[in-house]
N, C-alpha and C. Protein backbone atom coordinates (compact mmCIF):
# COMPACT_ATOMS: atom_id res chain seq x y z
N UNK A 1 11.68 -11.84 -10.97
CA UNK A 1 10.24 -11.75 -10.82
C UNK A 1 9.91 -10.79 -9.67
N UNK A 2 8.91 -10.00 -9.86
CA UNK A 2 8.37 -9.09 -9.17
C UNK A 2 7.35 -9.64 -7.73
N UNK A 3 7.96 -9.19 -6.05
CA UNK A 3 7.22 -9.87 -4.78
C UNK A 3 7.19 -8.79 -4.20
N UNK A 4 7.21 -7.74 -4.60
CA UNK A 4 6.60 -6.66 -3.56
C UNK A 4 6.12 -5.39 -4.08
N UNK A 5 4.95 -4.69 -3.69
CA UNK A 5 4.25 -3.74 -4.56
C UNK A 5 4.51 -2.62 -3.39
N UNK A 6 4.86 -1.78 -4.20
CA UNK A 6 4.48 0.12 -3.47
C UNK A 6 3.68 0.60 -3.99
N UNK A 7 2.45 1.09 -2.96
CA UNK A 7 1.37 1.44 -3.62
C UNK A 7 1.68 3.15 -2.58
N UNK A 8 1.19 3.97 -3.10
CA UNK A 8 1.47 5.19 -2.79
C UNK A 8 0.27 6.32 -3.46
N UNK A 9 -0.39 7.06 -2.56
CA UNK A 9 -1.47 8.00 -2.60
C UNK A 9 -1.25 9.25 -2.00
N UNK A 10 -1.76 10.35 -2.64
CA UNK A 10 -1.93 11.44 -1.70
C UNK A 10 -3.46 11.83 -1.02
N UNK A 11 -3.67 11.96 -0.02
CA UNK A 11 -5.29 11.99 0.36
C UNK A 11 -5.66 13.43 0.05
N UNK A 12 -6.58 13.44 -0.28
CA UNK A 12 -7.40 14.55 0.06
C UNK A 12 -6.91 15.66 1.45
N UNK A 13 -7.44 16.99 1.07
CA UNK A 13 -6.98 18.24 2.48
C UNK A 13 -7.88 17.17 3.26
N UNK A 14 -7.42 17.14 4.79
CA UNK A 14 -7.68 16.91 5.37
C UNK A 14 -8.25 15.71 5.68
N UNK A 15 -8.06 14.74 4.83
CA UNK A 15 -8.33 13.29 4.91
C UNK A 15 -7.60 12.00 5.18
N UNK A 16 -6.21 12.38 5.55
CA UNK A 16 -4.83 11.39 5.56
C UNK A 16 -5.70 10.17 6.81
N UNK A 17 -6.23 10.41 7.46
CA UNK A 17 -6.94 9.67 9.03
C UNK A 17 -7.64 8.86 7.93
N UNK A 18 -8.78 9.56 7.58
CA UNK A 18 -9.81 8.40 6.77
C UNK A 18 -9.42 7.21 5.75
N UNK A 19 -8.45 7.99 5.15
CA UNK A 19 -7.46 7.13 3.98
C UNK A 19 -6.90 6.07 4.62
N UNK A 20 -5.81 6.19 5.83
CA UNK A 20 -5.24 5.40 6.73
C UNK A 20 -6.55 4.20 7.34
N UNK A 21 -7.34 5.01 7.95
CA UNK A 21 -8.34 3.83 8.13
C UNK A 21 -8.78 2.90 7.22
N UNK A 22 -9.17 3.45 6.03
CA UNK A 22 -9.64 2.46 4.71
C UNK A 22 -8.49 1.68 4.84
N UNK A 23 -7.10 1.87 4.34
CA UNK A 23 -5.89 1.27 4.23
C UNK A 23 -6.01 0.09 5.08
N UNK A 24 -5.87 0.71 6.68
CA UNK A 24 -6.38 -0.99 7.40
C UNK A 24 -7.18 -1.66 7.79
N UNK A 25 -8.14 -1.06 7.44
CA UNK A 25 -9.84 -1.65 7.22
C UNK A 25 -9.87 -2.40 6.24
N UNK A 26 -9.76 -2.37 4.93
CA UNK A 26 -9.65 -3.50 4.11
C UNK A 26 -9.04 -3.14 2.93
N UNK A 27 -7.89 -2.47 2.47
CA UNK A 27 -6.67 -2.38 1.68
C UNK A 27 -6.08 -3.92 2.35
N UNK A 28 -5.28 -3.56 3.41
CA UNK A 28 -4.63 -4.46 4.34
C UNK A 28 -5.08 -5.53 4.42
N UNK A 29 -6.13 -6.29 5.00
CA UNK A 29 -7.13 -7.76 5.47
C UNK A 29 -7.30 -7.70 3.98
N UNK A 30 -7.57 -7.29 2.68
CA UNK A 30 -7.63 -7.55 1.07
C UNK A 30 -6.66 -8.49 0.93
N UNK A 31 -5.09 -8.10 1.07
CA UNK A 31 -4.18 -8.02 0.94
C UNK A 31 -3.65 -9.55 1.55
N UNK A 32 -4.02 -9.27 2.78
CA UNK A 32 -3.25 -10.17 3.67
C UNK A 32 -4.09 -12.11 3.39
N UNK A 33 -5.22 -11.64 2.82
CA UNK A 33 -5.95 -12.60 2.83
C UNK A 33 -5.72 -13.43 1.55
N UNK A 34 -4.49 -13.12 0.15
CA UNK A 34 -4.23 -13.71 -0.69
C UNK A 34 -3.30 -14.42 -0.56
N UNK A 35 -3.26 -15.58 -1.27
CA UNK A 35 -2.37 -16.23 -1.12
C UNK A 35 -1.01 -15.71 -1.16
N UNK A 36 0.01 -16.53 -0.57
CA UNK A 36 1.45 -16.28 -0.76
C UNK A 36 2.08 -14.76 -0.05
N UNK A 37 1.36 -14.20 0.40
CA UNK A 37 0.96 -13.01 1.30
C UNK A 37 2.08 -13.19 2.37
N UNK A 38 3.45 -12.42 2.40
CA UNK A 38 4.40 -12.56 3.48
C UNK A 38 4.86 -11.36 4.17
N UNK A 39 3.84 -9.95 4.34
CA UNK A 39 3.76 -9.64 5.27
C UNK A 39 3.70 -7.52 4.43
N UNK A 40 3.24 -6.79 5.12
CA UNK A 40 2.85 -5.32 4.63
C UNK A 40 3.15 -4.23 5.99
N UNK A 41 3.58 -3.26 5.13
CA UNK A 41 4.25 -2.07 5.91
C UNK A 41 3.55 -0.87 5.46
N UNK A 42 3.16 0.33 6.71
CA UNK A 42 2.23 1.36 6.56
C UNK A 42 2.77 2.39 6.72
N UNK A 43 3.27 3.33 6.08
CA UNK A 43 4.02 4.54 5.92
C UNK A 43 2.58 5.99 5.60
N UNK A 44 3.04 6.54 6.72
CA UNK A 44 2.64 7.91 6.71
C UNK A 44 3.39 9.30 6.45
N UNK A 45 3.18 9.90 4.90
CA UNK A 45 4.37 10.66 4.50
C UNK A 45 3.71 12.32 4.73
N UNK A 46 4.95 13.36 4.21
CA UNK A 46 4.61 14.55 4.41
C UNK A 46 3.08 14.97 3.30
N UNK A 47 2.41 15.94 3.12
CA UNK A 47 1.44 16.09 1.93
C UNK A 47 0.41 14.98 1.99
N UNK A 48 0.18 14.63 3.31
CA UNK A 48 -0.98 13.39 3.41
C UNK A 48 -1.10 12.79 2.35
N UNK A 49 0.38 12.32 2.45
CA UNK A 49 0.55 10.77 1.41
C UNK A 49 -0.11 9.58 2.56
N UNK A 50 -0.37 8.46 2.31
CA UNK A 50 -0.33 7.01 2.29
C UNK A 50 0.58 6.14 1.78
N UNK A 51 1.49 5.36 1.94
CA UNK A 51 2.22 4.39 1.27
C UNK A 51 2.16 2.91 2.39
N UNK A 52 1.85 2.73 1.25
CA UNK A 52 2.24 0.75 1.69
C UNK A 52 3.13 0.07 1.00
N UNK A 53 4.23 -0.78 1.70
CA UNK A 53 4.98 -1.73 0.61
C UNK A 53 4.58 -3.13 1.12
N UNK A 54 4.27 -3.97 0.41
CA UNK A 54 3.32 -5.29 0.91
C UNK A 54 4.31 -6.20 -0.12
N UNK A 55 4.93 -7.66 0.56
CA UNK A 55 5.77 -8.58 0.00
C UNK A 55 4.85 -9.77 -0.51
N UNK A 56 4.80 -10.63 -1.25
CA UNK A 56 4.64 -11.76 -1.34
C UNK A 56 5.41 -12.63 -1.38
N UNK A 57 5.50 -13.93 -1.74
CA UNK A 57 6.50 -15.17 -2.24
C UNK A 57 6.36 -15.46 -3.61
N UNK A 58 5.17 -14.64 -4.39
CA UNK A 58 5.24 -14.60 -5.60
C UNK A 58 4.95 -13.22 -6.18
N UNK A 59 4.50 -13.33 -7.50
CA UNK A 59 4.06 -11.65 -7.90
C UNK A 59 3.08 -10.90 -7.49
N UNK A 60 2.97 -10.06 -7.07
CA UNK A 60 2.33 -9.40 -6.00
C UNK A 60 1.17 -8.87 -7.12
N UNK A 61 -0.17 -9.16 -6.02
CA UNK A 61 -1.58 -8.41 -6.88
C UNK A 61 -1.67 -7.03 -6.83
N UNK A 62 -2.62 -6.09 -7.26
CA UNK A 62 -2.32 -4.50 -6.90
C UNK A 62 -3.48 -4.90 -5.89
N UNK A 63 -3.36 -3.70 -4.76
CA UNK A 63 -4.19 -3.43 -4.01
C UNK A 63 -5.63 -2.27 -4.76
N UNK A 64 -6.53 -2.41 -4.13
CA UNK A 64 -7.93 -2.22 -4.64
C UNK A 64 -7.63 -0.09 -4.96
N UNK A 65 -8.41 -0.03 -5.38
CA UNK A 65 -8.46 1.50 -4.95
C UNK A 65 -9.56 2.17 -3.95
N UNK A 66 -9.48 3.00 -3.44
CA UNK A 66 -10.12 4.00 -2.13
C UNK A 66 -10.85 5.00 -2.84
N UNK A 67 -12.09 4.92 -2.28
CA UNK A 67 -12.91 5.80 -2.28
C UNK A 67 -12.55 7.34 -3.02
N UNK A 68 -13.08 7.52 -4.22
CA UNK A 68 -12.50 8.60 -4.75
C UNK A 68 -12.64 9.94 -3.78
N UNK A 69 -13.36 10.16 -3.07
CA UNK A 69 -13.93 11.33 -2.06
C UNK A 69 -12.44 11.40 -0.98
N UNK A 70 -11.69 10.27 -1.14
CA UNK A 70 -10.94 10.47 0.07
C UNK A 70 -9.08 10.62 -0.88
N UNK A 71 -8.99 11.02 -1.83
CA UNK A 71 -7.97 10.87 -3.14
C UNK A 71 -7.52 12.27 -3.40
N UNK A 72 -6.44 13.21 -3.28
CA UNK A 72 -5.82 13.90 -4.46
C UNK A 72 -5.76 14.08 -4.71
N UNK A 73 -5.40 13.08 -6.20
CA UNK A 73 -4.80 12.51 -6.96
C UNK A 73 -4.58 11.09 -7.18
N UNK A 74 -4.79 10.44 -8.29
CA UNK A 74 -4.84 8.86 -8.57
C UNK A 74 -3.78 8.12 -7.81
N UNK A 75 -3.78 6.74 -7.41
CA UNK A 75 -3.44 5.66 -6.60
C UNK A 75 -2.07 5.56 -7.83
N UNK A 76 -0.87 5.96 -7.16
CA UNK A 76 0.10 4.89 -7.51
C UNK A 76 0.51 3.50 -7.32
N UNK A 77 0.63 2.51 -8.28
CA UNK A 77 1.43 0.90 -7.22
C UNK A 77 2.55 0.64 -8.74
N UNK A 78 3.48 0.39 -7.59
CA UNK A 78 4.51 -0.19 -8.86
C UNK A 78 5.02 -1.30 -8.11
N UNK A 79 5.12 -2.54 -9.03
CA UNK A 79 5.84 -3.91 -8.72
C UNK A 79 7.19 -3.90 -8.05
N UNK A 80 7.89 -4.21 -7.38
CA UNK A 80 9.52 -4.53 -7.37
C UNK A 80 9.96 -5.96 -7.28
N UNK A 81 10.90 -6.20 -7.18
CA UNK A 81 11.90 -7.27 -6.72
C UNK A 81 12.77 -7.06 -5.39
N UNK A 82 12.41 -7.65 -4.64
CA UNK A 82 13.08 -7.80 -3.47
C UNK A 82 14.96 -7.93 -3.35
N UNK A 83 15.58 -7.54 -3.09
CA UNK A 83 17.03 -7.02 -3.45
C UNK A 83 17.98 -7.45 -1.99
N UNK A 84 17.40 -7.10 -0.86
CA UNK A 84 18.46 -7.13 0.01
C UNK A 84 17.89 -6.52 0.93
N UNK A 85 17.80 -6.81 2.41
CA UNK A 85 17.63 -6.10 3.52
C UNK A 85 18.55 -5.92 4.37
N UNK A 86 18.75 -4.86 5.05
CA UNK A 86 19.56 -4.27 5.76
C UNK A 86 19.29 -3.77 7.27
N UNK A 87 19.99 -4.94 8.03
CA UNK A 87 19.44 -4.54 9.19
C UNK A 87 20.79 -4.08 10.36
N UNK A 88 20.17 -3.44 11.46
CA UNK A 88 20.94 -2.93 12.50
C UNK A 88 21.86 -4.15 13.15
């Protein structure tokens, strides 16, 4: 069963800041506020991407979509299964 979603965007020229803000303005508090909710990670990539990978304890909801003015290109999210962590 599927507990963690990658959701992944490219912003708009010059919009990666505004995107990021929406993201933890209420992508994030959306997110965090559903049940079974065990915790979300904020990745800032090259090409003013956005990525979040957000876990649950069950199947993970998609996160909302952002303001088309601040977009790209359309909102990726794909489900996973949690596999193994690897730490130092």
């Amino acid at each position: 069963m599927s507990d963690t979603l990658m959701w992944e965007v490219r912003a708009a020229p010059g919009r990666q800041q505004d995107l990021l803000a929406w993201v933890e303005t209420t992508a994030v508090p959306e997110l965090s506020a559903t049940e079974h909710f065990a915790g979300a990670d904020v990745y800032l990539g090259g090409q003013d991407r956005v990525v979040v990978i957000a876990r649950w304890t069950t199947a993970p909801p998609r996160l909302p979509d952002p303001p088309e003015e601040l977009l790209a290109r359309p909102v990726a999210q794909w489900p996973f299964q949690h596999h193994s962590t690897v730490a130092p």
